[in-house]
C-alpha atoms as a PDB file:
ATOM      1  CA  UNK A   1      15.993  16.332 193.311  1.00  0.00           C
ATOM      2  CA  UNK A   2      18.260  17.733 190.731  1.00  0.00           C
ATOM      3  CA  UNK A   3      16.591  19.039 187.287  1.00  0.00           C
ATOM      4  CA  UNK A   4      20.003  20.270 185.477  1.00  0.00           C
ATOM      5  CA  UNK A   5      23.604  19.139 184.997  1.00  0.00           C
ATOM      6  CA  UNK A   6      26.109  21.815 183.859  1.00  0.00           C
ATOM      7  CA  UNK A   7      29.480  20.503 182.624  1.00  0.00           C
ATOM      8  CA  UNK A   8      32.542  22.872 181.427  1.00  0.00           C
ATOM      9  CA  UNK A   9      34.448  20.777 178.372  1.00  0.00           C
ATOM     10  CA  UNK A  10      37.693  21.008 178.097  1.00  0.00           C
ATOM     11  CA  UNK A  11      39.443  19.363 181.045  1.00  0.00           C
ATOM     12  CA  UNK A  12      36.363  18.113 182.893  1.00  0.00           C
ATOM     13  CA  UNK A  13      34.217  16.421 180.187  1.00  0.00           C
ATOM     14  CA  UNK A  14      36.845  16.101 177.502  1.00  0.00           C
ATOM     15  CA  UNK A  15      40.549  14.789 178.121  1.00  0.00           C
ATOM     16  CA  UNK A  16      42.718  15.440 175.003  1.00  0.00           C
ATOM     17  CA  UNK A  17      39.854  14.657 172.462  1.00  0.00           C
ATOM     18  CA  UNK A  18      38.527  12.315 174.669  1.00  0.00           C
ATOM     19  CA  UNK A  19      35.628  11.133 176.679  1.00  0.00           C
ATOM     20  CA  UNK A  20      35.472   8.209 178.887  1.00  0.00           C
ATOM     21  CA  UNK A  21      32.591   6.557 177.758  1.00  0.00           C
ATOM     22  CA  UNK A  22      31.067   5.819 181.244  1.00  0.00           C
ATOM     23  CA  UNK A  23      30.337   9.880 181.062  1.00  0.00           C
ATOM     24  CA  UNK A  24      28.732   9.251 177.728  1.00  0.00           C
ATOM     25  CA  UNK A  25      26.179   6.504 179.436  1.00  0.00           C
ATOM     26  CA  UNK A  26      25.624   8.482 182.398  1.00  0.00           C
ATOM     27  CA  UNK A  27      24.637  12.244 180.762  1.00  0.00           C
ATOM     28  CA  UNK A  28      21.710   9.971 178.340  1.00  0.00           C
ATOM     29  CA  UNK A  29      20.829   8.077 181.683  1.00  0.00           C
ATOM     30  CA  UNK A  30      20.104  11.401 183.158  1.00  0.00           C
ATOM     31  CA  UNK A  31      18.446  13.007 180.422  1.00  0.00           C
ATOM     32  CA  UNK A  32      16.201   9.891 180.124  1.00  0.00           C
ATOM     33  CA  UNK A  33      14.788  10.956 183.795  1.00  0.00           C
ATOM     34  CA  UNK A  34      13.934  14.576 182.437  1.00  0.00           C
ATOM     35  CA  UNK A  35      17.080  15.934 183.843  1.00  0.00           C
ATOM     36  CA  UNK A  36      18.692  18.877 181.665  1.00  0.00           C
ATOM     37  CA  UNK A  37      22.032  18.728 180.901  1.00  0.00           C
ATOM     38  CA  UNK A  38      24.240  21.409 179.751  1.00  0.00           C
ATOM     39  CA  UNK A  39      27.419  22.053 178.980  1.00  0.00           C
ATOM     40  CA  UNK A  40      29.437  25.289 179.608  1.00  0.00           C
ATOM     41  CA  UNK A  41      32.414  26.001 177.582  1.00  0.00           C
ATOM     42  CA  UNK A  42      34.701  28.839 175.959  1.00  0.00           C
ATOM     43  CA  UNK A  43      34.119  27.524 172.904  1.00  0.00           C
ATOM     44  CA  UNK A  44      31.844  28.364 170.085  1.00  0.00           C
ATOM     45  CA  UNK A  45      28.328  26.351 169.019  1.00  0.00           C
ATOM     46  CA  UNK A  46      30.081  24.330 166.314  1.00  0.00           C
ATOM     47  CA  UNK A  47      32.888  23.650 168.618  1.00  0.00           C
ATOM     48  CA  UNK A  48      30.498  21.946 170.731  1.00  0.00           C
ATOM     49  CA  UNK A  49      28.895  20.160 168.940  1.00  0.00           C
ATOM     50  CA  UNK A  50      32.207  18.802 167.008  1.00  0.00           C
ATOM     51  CA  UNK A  51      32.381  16.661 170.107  1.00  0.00           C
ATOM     52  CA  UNK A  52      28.928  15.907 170.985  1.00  0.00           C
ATOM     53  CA  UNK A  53      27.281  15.081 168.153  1.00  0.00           C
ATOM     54  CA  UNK A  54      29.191  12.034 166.745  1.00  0.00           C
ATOM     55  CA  UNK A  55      28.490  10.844 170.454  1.00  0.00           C
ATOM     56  CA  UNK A  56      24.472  11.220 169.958  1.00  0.00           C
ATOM     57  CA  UNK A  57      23.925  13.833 172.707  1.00  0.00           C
ATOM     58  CA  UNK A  58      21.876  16.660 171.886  1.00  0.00           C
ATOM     59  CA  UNK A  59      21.818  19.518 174.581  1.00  0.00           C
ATOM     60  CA  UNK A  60      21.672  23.253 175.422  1.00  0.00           C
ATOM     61  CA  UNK A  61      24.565  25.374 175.852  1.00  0.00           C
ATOM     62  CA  UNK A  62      26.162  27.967 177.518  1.00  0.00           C
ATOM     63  CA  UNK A  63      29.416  29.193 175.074  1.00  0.00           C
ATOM     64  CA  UNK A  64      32.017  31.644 175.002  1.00  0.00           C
ATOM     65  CA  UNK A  65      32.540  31.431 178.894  1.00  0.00           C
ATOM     66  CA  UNK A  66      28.667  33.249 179.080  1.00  0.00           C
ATOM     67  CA  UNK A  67      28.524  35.263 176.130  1.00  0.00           C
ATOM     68  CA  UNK A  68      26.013  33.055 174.939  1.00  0.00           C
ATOM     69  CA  UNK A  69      23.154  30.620 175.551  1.00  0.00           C
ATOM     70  CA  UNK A  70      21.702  28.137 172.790  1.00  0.00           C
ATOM     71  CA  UNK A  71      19.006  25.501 172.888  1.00  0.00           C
ATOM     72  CA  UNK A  72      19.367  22.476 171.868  1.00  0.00           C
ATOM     73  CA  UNK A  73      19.122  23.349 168.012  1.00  0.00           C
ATOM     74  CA  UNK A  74      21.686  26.015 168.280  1.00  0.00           C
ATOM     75  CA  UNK A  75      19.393  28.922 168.717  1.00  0.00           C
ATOM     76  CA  UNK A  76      20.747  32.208 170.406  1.00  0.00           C
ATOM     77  CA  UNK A  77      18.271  32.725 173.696  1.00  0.00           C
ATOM     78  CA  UNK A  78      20.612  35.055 175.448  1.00  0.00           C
ATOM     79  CA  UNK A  79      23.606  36.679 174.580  1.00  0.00           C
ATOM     80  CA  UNK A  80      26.367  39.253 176.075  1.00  0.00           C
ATOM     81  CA  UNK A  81      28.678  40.242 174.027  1.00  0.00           C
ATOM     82  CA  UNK A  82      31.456  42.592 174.360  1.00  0.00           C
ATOM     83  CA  UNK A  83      31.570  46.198 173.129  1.00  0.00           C
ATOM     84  CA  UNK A  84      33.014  46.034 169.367  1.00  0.00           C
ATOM     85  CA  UNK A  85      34.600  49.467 170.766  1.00  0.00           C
ATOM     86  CA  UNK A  86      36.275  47.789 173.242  1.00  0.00           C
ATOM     87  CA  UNK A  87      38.937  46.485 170.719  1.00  0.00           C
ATOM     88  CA  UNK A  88      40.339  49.508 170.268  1.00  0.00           C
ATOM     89  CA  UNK A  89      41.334  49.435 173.778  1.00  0.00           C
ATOM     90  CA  UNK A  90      42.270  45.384 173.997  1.00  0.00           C
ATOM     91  CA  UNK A  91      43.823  44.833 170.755  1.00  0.00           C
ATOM     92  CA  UNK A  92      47.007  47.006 171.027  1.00  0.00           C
ATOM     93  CA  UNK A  93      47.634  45.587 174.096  1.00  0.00           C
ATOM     94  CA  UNK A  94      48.450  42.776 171.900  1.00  0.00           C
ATOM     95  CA  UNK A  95      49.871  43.534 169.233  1.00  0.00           C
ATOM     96  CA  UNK A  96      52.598  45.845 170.481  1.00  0.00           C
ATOM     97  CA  UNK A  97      53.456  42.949 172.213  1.00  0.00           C
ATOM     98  CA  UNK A  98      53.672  41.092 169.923  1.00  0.00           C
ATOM     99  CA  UNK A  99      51.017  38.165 171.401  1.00  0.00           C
ATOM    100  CA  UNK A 100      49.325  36.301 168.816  1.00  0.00           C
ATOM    101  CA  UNK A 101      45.575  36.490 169.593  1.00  0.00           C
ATOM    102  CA  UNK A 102      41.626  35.520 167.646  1.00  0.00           C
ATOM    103  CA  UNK A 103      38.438  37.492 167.451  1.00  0.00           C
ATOM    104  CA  UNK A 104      35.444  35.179 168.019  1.00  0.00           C
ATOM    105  CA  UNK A 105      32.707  36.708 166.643  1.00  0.00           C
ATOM    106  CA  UNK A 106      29.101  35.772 165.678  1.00  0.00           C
ATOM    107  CA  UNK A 107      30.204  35.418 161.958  1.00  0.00           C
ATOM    108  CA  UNK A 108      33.393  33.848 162.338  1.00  0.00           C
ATOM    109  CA  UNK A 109      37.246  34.088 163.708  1.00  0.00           C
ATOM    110  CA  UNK A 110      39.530  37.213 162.783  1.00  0.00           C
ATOM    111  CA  UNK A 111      42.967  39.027 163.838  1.00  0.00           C
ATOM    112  CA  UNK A 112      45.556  41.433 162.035  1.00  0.00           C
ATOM    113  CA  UNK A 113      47.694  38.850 162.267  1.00  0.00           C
ATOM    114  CA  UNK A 114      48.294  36.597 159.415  1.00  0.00           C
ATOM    115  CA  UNK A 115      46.248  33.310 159.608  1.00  0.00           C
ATOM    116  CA  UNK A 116      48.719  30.986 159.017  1.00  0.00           C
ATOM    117  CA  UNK A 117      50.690  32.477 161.668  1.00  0.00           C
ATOM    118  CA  UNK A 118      47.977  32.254 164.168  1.00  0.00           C
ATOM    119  CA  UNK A 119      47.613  28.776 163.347  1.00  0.00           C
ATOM    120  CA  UNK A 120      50.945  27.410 163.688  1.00  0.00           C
ATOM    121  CA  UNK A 121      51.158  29.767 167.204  1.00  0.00           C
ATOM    122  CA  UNK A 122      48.314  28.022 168.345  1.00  0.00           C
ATOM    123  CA  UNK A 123      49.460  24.403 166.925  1.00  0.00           C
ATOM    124  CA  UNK A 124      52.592  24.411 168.638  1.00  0.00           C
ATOM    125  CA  UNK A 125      51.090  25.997 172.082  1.00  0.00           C
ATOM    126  CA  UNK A 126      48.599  22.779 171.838  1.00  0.00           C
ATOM    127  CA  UNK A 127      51.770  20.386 171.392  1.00  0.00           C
ATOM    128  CA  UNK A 128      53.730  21.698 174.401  1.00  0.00           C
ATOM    129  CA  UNK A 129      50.797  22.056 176.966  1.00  0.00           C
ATOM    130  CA  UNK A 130      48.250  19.151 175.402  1.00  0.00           C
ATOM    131  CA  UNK A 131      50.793  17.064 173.250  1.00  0.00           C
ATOM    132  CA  UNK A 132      49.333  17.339 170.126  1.00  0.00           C
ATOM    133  CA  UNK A 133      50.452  17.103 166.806  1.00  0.00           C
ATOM    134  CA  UNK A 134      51.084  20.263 164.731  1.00  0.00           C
ATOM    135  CA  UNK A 135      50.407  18.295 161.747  1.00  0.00           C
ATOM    136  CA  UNK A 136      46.940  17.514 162.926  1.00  0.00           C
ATOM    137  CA  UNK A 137      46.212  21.376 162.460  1.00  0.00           C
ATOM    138  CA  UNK A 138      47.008  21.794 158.505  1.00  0.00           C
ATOM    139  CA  UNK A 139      44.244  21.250 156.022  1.00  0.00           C
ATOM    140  CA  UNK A 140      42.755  18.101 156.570  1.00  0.00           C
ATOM    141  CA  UNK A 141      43.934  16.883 159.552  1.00  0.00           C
ATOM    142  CA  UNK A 142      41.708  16.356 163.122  1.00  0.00           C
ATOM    143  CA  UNK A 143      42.150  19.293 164.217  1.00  0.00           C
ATOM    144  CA  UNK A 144      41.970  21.769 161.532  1.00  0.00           C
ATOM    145  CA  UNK A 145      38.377  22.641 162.546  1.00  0.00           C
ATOM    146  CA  UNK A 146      39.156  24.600 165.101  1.00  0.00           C
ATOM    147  CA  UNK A 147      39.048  28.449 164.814  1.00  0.00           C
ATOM    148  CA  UNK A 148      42.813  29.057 164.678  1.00  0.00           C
ATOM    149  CA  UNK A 149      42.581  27.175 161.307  1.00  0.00           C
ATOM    150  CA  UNK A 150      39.507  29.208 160.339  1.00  0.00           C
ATOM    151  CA  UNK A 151      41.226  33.188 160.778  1.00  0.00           C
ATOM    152  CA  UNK A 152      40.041  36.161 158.436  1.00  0.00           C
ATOM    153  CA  UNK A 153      42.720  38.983 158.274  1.00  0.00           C
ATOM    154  CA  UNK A 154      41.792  42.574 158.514  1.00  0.00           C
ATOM    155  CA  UNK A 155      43.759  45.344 158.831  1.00  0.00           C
ATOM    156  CA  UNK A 156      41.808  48.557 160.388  1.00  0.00           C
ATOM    157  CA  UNK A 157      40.118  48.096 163.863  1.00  0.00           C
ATOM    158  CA  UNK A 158      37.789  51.103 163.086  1.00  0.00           C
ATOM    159  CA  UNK A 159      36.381  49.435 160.104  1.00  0.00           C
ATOM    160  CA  UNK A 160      36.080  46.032 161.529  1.00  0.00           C
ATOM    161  CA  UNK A 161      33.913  47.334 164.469  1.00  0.00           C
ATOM    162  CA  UNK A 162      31.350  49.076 161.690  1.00  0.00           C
ATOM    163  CA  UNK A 163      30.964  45.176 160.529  1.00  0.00           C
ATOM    164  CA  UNK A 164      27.601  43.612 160.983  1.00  0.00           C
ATOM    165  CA  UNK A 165      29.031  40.867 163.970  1.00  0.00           C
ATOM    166  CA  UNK A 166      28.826  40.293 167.299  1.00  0.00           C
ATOM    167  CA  UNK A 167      32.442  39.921 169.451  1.00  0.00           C
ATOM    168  CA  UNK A 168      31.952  36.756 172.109  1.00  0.00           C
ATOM    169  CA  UNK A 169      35.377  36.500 172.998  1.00  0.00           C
ATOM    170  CA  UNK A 170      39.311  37.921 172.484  1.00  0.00           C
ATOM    171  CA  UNK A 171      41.530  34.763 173.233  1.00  0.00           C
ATOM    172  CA  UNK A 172      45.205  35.353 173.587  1.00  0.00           C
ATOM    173  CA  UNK A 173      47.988  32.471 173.482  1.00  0.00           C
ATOM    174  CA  UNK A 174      51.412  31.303 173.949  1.00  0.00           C
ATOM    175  CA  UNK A 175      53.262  28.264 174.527  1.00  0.00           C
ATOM    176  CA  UNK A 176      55.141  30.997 177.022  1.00  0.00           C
ATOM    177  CA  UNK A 177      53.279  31.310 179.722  1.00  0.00           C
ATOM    178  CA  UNK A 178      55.018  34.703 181.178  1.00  0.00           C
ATOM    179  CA  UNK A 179      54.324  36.121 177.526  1.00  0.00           C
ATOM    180  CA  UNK A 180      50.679  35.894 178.638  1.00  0.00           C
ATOM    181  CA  UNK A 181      51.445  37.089 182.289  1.00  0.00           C
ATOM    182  CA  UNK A 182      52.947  39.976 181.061  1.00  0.00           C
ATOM    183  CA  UNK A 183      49.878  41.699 178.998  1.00  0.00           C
ATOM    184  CA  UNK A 184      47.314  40.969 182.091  1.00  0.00           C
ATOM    185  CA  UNK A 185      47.873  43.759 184.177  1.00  0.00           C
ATOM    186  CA  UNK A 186      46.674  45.727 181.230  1.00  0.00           C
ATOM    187  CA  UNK A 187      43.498  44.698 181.895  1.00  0.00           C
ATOM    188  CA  UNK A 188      42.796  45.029 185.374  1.00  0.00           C
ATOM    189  CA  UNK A 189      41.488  48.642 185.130  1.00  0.00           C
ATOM    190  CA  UNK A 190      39.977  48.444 182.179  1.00  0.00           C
ATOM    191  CA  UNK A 191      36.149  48.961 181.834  1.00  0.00           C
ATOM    192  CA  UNK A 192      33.384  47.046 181.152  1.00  0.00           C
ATOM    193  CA  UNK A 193      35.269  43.772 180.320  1.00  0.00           C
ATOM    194  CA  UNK A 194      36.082  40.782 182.136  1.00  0.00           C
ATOM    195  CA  UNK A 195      39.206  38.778 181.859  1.00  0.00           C
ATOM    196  CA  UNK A 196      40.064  35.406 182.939  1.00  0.00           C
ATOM    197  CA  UNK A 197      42.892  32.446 181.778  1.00  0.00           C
ATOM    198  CA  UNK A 198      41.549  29.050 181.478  1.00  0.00           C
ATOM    199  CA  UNK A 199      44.852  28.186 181.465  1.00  0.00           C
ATOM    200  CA  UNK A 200      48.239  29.994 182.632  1.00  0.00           C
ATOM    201  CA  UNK A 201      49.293  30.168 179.097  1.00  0.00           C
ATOM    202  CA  UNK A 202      46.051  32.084 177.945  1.00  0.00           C
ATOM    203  CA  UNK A 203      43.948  34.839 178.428  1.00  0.00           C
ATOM    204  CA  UNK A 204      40.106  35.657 177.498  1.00  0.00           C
ATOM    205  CA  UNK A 205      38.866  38.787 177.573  1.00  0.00           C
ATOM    206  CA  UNK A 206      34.443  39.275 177.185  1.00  0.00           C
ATOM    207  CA  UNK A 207      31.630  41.501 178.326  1.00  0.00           C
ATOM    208  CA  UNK A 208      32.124  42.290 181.957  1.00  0.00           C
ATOM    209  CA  UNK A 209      28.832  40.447 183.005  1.00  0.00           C
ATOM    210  CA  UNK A 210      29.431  37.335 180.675  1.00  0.00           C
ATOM    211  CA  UNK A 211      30.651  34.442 182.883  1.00  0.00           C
ATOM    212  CA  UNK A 212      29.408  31.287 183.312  1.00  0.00           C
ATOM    213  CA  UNK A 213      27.691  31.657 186.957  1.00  0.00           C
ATOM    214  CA  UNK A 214      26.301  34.522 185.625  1.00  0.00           C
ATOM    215  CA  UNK A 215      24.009  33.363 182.803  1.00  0.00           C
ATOM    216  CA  UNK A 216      23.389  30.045 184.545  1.00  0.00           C
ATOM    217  CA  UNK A 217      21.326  31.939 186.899  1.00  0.00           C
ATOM    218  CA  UNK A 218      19.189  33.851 184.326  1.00  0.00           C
ATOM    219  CA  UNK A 219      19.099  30.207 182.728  1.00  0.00           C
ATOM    220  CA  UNK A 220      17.339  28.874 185.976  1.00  0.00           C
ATOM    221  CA  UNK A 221      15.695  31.860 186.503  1.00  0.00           C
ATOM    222  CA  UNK A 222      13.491  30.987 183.244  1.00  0.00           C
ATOM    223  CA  UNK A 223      13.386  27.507 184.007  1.00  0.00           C
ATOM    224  CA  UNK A 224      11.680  27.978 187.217  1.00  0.00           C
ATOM    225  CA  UNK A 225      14.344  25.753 188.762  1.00  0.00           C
ATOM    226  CA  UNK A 226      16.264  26.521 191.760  1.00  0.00           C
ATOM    227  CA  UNK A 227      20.102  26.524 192.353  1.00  0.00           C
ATOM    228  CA  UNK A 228      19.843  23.272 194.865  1.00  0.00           C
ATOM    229  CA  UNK A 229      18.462  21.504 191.906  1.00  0.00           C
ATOM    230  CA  UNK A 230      21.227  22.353 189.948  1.00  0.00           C
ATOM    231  CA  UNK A 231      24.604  20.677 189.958  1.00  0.00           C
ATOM    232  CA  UNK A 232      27.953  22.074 188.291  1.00  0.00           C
ATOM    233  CA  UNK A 233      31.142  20.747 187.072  1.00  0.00           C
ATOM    234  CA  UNK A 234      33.680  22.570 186.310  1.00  0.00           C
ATOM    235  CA  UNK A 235      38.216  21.828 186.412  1.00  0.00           C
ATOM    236  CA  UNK A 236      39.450  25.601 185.540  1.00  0.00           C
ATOM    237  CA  UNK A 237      39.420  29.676 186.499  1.00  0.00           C
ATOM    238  CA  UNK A 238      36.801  29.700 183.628  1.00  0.00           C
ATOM    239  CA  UNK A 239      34.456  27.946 185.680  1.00  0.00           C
ATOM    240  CA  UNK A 240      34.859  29.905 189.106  1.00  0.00           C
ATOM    241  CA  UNK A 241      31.518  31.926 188.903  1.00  0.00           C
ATOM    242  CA  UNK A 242      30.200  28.543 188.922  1.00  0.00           C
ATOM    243  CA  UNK A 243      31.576  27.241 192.401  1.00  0.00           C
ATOM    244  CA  UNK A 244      31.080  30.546 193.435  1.00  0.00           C
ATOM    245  CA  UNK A 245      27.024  30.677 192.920  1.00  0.00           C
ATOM    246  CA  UNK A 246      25.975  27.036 192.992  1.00  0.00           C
ATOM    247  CA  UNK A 247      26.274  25.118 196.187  1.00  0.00           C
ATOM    248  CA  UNK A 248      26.643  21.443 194.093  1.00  0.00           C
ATOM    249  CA  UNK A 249      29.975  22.010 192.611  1.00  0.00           C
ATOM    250  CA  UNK A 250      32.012  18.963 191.455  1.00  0.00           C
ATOM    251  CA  UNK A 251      35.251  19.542 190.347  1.00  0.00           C
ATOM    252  CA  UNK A 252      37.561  16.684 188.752  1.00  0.00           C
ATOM    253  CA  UNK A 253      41.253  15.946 190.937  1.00  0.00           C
ATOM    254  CA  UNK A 254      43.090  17.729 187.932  1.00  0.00           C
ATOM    255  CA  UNK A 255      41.144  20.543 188.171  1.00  0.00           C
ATOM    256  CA  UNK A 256      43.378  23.666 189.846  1.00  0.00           C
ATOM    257  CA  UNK A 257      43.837  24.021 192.778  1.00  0.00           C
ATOM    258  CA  UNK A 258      41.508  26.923 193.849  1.00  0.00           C
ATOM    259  CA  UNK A 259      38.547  25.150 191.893  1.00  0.00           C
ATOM    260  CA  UNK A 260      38.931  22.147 194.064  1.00  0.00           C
ATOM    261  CA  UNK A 261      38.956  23.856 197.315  1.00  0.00           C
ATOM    262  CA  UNK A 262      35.847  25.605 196.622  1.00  0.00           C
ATOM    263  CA  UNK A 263      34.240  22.437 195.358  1.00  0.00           C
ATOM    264  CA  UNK A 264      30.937  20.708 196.810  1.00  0.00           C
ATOM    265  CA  UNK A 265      33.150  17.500 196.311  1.00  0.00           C
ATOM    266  CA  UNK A 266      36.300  16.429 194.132  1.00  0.00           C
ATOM    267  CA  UNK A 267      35.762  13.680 192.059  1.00  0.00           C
ATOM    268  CA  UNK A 268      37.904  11.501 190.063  1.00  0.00           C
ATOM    269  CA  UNK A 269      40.166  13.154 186.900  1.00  0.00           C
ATOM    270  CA  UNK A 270      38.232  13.808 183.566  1.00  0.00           C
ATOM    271  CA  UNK A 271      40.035  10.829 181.973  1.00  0.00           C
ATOM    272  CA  UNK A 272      39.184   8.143 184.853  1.00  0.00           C
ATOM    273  CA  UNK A 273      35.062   9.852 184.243  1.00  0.00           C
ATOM    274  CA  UNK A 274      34.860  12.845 186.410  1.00  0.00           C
ATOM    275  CA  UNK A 275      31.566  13.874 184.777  1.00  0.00           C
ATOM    276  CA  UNK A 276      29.766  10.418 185.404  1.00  0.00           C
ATOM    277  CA  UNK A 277      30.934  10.074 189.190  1.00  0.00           C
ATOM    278  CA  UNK A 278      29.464  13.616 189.764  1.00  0.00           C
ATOM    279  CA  UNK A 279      26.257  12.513 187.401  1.00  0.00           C
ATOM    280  CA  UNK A 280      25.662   8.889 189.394  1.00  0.00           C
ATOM    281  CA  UNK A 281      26.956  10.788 193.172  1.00  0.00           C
ATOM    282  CA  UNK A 282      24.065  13.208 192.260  1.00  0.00           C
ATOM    283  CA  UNK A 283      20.992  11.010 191.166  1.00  0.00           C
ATOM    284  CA  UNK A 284      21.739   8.786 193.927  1.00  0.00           C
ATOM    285  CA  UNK A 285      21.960  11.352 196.724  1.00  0.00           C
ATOM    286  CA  UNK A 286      21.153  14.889 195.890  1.00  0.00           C
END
């Protein structure tokens, strides 16, 4: 019988700002048979629950790809976050080449870089991989939540990492894919970090032991519920720990390639309702 749903966001759940609504009936038909669902996302609480809570559902959550794990009322229950010493390592990676990148941090979003620059770097990366507008990023618009519209500048690493915050997450960005490629081999020695790209034209770097598998078994662990109880869904690299640990793995048809080969079954795209198929496939026969 399974006790707990994990969904990533972004490509499996949500599809361009939007969720088929058959996913929205089936996660509140599950959770009205005691079944936990949780999503599992590189983005931050309020992130989250932008796109939940106009939709009514009210869950736990694992954030910035494992850094963190909320309850249901946004309350920290476990955290790993990366070594604020560690930017002086990953930062100038960056910045002498010249890669825009965002600091997300327990009090906020920060770079050297100037805001508006980061914004309008990330706008137009979102309008050549997701088609969105880079109007819908200035003040205002849909889109102008989101944390590239919410950067503080500061100018000395040494003082920032004497600031009372927590890192979750580095994210680097282009709409140039090979400008991304060409800063991650600077991390593969590096210590105590982990890196991944959620897609080819990004790269997040966190605490070495925050991923997504990872703190879904400490999760469980707690719970006193056991991994075949569990099911995971999951479309990009961000979300490998999970295929990797869980046996129930469901993994939309757009997800990439090596997430759909390790999957317990591929299931329709994220548009078509990915999430309920794997949601209905499970209460009926898991």
């Amino acid at each position: 019988m399974i006790k707990m749903i994990v969904s990533d966001v972004d490509g499996t759940l949500l599809s361009h700002g939007y969720i088929n609504p058959k996913c929205i009936e089936s996660i509140k038909k599950a959770q009205d048979k005691g079944v936990e669902f949780v999503v599992a996302s590189g983005r931050d609480y309020y992130g989250i629950t932008s796109v939940l809570d106009p939709l009514d559902i009210k869950c736990s959550a694992i954030l910035g790809n494992g850094a963190q794990y909320c309850n249901k009322e946004g309350k920290v229950l476990m955290d790993c976050y990366l070594n604020k010493k560690k930017l002086k390592e990953i930062l100038p990676i960056f910045i002498e080449h010249h890669t825009s990148y965002m600091i997300f941090t327990t009090n906020g979003f920060y770079s050297t870089l100037e805001p508006d620059y980061v914004r309008d770097r990330f706008a137009y990366r979102g309008s050549v991989r997701f088609g969105n507008k880079m109007e819908d990023f200035l003040p205002g618009g849909p889109l102008s939540d989101s944390p590239a519209c919410q950067i503080q500048q500061f100018d000395s690493i040494d003082e920032f990492i004497e600031r009372d915050l927590e890192v979750i997450k580095v994210e680097a960005f282009s709409h140039d894919e090979t400008e991304i490629q060409k800063v991650i081999p600077y991390f593969k020695d590096m210590k105590e970090i982990a890196y991944l790209s959620s897609y080819p034209d990004n790269v997040e770097i966190t605490n070495e032991n925050a991923q997504k598998g990872l703190i879904l078994e400490k999760v469980i662990d707690q719970l006193n519920i056991k991994k075949e109880e569990v099911i995971v869904l999951g479309d990009g690299m961000n979300d490998i720990t999970l295929f990797e640990r869980f046996p129930y793995s469901f993994a939309p048809n757009n997800a990439e390639k090596v997430i759909q080969e390790k999957a317990y079954k591929v299931v329709s795209s994220c548009k078509d309702g990915a999430v309920s198929e794997a949601i209905e496939y499970a209460l009926e026969n898991l």
